[in-house]
PDB file of N, CA and C in Angstrom:
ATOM      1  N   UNK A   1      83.283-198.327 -94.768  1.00  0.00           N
ATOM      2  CA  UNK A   1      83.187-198.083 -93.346  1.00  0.00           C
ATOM      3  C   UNK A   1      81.769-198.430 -92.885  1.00  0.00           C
ATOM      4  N   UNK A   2      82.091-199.113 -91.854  1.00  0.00           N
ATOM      5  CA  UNK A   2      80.777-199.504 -91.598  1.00  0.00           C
ATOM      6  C   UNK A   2      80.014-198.712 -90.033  1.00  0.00           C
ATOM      7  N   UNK A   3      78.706-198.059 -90.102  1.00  0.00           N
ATOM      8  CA  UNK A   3      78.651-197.316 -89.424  1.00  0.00           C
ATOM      9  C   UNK A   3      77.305-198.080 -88.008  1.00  0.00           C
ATOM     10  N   UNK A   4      77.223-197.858 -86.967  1.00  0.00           N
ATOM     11  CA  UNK A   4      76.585-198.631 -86.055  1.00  0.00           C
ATOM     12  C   UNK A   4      75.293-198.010 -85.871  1.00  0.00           C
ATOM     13  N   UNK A   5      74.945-196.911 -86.319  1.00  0.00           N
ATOM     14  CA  UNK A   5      73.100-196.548 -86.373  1.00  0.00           C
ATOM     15  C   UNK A   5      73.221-195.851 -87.823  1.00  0.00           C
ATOM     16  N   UNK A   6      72.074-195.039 -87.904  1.00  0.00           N
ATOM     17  CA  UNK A   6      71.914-194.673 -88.698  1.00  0.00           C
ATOM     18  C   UNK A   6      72.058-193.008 -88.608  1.00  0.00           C
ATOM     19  N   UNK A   7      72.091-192.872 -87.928  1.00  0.00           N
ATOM     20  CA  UNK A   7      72.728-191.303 -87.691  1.00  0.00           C
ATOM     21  C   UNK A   7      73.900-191.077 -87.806  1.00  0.00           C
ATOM     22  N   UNK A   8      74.288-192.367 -87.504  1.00  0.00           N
ATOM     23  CA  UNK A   8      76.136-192.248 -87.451  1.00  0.00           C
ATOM     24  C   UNK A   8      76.340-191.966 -89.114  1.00  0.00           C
ATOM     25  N   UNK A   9      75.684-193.303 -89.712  1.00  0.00           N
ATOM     26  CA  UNK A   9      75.523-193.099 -91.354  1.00  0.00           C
ATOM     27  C   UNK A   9      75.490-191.415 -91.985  1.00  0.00           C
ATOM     28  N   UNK A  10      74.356-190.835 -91.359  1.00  0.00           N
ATOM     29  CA  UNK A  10      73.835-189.010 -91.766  1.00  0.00           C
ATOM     30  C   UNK A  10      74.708-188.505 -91.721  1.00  0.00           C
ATOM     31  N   UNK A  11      75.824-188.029 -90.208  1.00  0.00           N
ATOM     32  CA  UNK A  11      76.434-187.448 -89.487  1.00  0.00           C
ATOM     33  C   UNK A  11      77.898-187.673 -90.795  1.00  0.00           C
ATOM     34  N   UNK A  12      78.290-189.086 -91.202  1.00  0.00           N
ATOM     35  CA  UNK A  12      79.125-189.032 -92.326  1.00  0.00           C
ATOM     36  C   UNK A  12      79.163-189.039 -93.849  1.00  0.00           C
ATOM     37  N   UNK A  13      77.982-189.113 -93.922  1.00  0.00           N
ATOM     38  CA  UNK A  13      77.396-188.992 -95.468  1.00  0.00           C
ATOM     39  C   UNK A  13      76.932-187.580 -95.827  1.00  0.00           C
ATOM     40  N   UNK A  14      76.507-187.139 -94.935  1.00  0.00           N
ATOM     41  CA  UNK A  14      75.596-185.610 -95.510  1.00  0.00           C
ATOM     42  C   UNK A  14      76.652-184.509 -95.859  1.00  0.00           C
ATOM     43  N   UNK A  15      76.393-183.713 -96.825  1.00  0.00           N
ATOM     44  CA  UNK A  15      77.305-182.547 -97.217  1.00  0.00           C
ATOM     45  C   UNK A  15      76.117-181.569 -96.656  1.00  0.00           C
ATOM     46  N   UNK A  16      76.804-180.370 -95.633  1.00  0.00           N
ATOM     47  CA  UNK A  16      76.381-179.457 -95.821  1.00  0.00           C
ATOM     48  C   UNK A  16      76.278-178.437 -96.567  1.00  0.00           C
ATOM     49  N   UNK A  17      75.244-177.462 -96.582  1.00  0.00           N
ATOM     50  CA  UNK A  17      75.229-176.126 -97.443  1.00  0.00           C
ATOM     51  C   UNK A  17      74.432-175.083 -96.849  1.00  0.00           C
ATOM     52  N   UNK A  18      74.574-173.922 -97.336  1.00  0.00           N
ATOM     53  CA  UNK A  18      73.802-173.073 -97.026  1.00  0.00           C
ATOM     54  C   UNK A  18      73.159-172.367 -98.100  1.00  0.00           C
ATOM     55  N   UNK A  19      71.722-171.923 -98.364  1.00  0.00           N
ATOM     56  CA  UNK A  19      71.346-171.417 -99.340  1.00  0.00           C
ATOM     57  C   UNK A  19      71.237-170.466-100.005  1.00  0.00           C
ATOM     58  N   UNK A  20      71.695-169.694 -98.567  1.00  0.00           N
ATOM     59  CA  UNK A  20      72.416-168.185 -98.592  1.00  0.00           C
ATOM     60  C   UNK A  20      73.604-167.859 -99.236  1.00  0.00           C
ATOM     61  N   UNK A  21      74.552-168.935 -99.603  1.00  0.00           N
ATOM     62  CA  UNK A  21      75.933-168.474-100.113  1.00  0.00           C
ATOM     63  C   UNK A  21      76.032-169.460-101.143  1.00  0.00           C
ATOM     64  N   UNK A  22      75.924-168.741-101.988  1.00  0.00           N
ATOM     65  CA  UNK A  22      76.141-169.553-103.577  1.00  0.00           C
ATOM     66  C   UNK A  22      77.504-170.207-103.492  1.00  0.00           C
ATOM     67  N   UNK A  23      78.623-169.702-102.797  1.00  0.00           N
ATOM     68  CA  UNK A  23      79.408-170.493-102.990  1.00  0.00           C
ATOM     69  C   UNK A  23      79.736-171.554-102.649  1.00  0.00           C
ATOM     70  N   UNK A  24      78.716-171.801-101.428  1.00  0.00           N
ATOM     71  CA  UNK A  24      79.167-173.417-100.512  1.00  0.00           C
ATOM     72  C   UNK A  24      77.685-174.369-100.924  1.00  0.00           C
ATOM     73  N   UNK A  25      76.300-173.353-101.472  1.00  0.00           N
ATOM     74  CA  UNK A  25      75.496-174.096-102.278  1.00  0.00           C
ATOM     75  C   UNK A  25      75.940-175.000-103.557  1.00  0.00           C
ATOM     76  N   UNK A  26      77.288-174.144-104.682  1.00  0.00           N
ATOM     77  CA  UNK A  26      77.595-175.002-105.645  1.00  0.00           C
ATOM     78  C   UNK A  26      78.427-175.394-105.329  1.00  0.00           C
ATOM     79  N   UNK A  27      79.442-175.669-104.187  1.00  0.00           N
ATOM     80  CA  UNK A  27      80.271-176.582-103.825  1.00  0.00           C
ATOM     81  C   UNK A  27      79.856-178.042-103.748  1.00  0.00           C
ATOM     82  N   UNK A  28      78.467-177.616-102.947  1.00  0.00           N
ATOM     83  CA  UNK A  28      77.854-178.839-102.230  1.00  0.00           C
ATOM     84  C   UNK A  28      77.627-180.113-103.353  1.00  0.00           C
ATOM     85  N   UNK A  29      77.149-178.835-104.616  1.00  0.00           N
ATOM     86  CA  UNK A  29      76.514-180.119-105.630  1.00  0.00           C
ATOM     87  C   UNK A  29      77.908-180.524-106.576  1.00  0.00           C
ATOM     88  N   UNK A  30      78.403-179.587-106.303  1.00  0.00           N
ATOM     89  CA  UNK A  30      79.901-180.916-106.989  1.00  0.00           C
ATOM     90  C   UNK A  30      79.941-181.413-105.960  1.00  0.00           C
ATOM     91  N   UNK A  31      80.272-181.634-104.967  1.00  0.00           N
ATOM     92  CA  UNK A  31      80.439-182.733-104.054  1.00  0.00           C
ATOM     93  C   UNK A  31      80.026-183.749-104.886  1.00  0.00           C
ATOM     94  N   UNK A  32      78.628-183.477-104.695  1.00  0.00           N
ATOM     95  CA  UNK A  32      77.313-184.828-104.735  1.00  0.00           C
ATOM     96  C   UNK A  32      77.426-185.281-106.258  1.00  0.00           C
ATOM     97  N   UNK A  33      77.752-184.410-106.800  1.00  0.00           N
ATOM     98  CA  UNK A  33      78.057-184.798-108.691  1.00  0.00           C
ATOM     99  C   UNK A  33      79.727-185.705-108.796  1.00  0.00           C
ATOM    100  N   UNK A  34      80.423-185.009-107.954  1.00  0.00           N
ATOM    101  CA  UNK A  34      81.646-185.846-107.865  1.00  0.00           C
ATOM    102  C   UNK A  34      82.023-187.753-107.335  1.00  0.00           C
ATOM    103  N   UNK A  35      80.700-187.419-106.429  1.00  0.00           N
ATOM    104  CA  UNK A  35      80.475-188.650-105.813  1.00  0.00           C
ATOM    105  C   UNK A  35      80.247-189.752-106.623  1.00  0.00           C
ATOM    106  N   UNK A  36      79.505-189.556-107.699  1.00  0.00           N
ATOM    107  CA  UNK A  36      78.666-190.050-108.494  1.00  0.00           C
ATOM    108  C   UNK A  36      79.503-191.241-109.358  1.00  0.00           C
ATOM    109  N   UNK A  37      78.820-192.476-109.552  1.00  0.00           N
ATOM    110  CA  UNK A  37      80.294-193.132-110.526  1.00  0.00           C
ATOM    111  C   UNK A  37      79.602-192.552-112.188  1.00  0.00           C
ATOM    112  N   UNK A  38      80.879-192.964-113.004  1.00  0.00           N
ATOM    113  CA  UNK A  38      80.812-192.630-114.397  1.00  0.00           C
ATOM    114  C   UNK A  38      79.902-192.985-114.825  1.00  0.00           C
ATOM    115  N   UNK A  39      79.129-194.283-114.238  1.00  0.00           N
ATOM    116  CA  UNK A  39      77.825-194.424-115.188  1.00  0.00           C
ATOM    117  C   UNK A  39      76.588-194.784-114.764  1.00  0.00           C
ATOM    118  N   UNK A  40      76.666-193.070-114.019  1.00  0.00           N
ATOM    119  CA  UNK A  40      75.388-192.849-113.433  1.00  0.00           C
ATOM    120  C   UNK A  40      74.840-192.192-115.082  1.00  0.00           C
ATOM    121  N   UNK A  41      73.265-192.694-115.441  1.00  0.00           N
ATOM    122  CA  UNK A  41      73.024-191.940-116.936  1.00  0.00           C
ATOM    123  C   UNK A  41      71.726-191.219-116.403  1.00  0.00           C
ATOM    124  N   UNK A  42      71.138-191.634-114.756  1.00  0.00           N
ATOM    125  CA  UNK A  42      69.709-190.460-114.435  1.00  0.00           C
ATOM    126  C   UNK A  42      69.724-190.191-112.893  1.00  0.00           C
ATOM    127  N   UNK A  43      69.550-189.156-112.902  1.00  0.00           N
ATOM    128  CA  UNK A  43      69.584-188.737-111.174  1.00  0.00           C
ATOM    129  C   UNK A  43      68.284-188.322-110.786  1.00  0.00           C
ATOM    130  N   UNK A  44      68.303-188.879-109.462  1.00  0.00           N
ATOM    131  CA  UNK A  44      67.002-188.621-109.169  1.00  0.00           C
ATOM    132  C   UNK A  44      66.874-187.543-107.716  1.00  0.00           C
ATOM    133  N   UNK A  45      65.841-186.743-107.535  1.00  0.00           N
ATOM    134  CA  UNK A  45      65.465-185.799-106.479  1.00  0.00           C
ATOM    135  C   UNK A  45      64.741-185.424-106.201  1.00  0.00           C
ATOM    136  N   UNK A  46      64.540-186.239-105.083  1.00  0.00           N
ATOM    137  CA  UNK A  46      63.385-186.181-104.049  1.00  0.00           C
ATOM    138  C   UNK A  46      62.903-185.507-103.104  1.00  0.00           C
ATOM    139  N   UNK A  47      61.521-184.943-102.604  1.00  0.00           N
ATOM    140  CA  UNK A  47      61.155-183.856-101.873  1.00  0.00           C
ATOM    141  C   UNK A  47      59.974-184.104-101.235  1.00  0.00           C
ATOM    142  N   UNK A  48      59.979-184.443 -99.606  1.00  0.00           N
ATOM    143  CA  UNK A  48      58.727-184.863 -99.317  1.00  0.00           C
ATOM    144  C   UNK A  48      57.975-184.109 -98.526  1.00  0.00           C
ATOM    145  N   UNK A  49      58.221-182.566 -99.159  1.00  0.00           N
ATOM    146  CA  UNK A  49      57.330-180.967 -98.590  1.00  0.00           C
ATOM    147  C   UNK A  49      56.518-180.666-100.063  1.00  0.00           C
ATOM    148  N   UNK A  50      56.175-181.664-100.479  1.00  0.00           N
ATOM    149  CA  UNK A  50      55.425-181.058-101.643  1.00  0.00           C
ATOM    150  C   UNK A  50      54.457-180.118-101.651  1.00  0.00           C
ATOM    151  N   UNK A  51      54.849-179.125-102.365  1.00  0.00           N
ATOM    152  CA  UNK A  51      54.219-177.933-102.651  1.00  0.00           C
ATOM    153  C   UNK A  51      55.083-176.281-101.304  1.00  0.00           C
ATOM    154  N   UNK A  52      56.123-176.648-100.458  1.00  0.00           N
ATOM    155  CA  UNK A  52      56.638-176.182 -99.919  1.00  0.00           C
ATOM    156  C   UNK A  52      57.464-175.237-100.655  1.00  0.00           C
ATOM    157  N   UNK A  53      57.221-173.820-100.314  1.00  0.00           N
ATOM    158  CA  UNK A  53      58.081-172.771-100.914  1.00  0.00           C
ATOM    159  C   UNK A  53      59.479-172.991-101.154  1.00  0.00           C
ATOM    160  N   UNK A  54      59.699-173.267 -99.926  1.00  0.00           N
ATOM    161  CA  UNK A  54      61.528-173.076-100.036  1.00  0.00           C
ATOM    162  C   UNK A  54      62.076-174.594-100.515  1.00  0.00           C
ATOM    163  N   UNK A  55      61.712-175.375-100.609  1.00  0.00           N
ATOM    164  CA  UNK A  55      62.137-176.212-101.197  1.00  0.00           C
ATOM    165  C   UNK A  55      62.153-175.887-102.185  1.00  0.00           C
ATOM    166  N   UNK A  56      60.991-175.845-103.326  1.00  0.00           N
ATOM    167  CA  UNK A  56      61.021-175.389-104.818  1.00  0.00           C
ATOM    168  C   UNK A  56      62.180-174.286-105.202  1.00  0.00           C
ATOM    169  N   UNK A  57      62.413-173.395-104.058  1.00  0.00           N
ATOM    170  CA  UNK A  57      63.507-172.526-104.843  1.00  0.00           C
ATOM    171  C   UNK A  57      64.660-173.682-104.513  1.00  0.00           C
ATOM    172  N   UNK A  58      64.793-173.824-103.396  1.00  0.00           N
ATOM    173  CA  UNK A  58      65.790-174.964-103.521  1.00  0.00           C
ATOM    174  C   UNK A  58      66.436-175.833-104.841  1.00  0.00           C
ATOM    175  N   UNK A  59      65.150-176.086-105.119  1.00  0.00           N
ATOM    176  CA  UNK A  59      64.921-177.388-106.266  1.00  0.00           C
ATOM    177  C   UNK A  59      65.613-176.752-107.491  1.00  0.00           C
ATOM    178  N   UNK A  60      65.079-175.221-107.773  1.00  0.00           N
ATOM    179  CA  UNK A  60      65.245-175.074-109.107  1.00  0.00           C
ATOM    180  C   UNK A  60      67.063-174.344-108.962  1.00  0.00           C
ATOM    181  N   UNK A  61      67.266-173.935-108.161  1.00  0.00           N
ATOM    182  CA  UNK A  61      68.387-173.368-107.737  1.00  0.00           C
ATOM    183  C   UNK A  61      69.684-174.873-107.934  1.00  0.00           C
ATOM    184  N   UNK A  62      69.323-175.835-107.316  1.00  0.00           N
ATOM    185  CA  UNK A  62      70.031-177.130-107.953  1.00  0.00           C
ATOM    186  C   UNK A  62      69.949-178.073-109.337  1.00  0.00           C
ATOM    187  N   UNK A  63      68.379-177.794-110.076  1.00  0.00           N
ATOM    188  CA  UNK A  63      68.658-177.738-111.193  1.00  0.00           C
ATOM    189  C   UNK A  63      69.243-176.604-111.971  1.00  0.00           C
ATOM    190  N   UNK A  64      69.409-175.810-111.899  1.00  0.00           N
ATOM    191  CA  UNK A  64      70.085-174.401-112.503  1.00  0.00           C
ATOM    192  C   UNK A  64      71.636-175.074-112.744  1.00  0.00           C
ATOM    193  N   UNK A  65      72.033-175.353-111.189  1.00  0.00           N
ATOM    194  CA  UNK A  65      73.800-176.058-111.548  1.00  0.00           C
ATOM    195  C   UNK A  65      73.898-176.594-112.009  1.00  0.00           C
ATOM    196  N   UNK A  66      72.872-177.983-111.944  1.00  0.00           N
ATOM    197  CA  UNK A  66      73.088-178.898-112.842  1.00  0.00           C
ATOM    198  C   UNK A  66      73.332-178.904-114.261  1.00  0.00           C
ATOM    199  N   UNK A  67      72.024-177.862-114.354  1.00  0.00           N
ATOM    200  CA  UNK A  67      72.813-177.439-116.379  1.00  0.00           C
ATOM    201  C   UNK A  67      73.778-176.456-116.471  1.00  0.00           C
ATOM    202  N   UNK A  68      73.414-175.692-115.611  1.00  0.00           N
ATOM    203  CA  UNK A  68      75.073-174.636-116.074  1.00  0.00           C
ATOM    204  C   UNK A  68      75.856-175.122-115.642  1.00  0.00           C
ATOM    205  N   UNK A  69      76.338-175.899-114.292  1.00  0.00           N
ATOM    206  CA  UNK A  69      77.824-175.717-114.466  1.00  0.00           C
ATOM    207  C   UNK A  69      78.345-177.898-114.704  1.00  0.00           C
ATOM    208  N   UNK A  70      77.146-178.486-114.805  1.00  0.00           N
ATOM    209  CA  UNK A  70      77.715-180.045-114.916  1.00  0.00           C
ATOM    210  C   UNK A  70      76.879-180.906-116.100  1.00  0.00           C
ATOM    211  N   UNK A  71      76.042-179.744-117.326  1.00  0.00           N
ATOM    212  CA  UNK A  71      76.016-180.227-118.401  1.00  0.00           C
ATOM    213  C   UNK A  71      74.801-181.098-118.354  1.00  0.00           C
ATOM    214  N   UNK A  72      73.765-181.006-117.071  1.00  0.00           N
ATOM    215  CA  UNK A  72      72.431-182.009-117.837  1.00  0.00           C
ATOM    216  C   UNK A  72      71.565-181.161-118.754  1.00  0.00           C
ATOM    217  N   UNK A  73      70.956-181.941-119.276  1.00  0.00           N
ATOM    218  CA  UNK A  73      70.177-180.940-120.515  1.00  0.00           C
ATOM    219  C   UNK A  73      68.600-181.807-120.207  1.00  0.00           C
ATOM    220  N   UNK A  74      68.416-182.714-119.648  1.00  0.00           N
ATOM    221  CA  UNK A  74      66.811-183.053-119.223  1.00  0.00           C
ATOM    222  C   UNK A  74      66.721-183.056-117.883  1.00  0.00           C
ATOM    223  N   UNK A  75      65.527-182.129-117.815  1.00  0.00           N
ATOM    224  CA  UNK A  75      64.846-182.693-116.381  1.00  0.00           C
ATOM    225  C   UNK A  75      63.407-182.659-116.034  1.00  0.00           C
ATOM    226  N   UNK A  76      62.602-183.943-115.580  1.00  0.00           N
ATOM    227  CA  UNK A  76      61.783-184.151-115.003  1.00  0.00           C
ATOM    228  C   UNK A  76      60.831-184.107-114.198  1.00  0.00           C
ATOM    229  N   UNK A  77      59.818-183.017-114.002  1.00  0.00           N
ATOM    230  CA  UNK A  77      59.148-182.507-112.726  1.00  0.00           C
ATOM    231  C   UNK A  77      57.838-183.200-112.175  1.00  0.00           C
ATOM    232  N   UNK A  78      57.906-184.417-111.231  1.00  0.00           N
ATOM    233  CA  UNK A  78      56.703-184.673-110.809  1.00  0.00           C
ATOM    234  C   UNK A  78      55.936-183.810-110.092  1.00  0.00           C
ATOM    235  N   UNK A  79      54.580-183.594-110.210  1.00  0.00           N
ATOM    236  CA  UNK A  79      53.621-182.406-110.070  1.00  0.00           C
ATOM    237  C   UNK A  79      52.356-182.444-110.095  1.00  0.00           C
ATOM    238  N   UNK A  80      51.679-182.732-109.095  1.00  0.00           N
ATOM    239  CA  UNK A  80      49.944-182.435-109.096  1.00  0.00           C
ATOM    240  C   UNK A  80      49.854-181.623-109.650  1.00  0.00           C
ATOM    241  N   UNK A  81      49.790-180.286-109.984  1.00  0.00           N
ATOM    242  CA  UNK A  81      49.746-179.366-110.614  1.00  0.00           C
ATOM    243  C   UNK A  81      49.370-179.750-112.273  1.00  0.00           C
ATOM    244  N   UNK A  82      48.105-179.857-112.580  1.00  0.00           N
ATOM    245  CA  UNK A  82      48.101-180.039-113.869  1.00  0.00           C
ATOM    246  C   UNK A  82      48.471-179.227-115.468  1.00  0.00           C
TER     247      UNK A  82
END
């Protein structure tokens, strides 16, 4: 489907969530894990509030699913933070 701006693109691509309800938070990331083809082998996630509170819980709250409930076992933290 081809979409005529780029909002139109957002408006049909984006999954919502809320961070408040675990249940439509791990919905969201099967969504986005479902989406995925079979041979995706690295995912990447990006954050351009670096050093922003709520993102980081964010962050670790979606790596958390990722290993408990869809099986990654590495992950990667870029970080000023030495």
């Amino acid at each position: 489907m081809m979409n005529a701006t780029l909002d139109d693109w957002i408006r049909h691509e984006a999954i919502p969530f809320s961070v408040d309800s675990s249940k439509t938070f791990y919905a969201s990331i099967d969504r986005i894990i479902a989406s995925l083809d079979d041979s995706v082998e690295l995912l990447g996630f990006g954050e351009a509030l670096h050093g922003g509170e709520d993102i980081l819980m964010l962050r670790n709250r979606f790596f958390q699913c990722l290993v408990e409930t869809h099986g990654y076992s590495a992950i990667a933290i870029e970080s000023s933070f030495p």
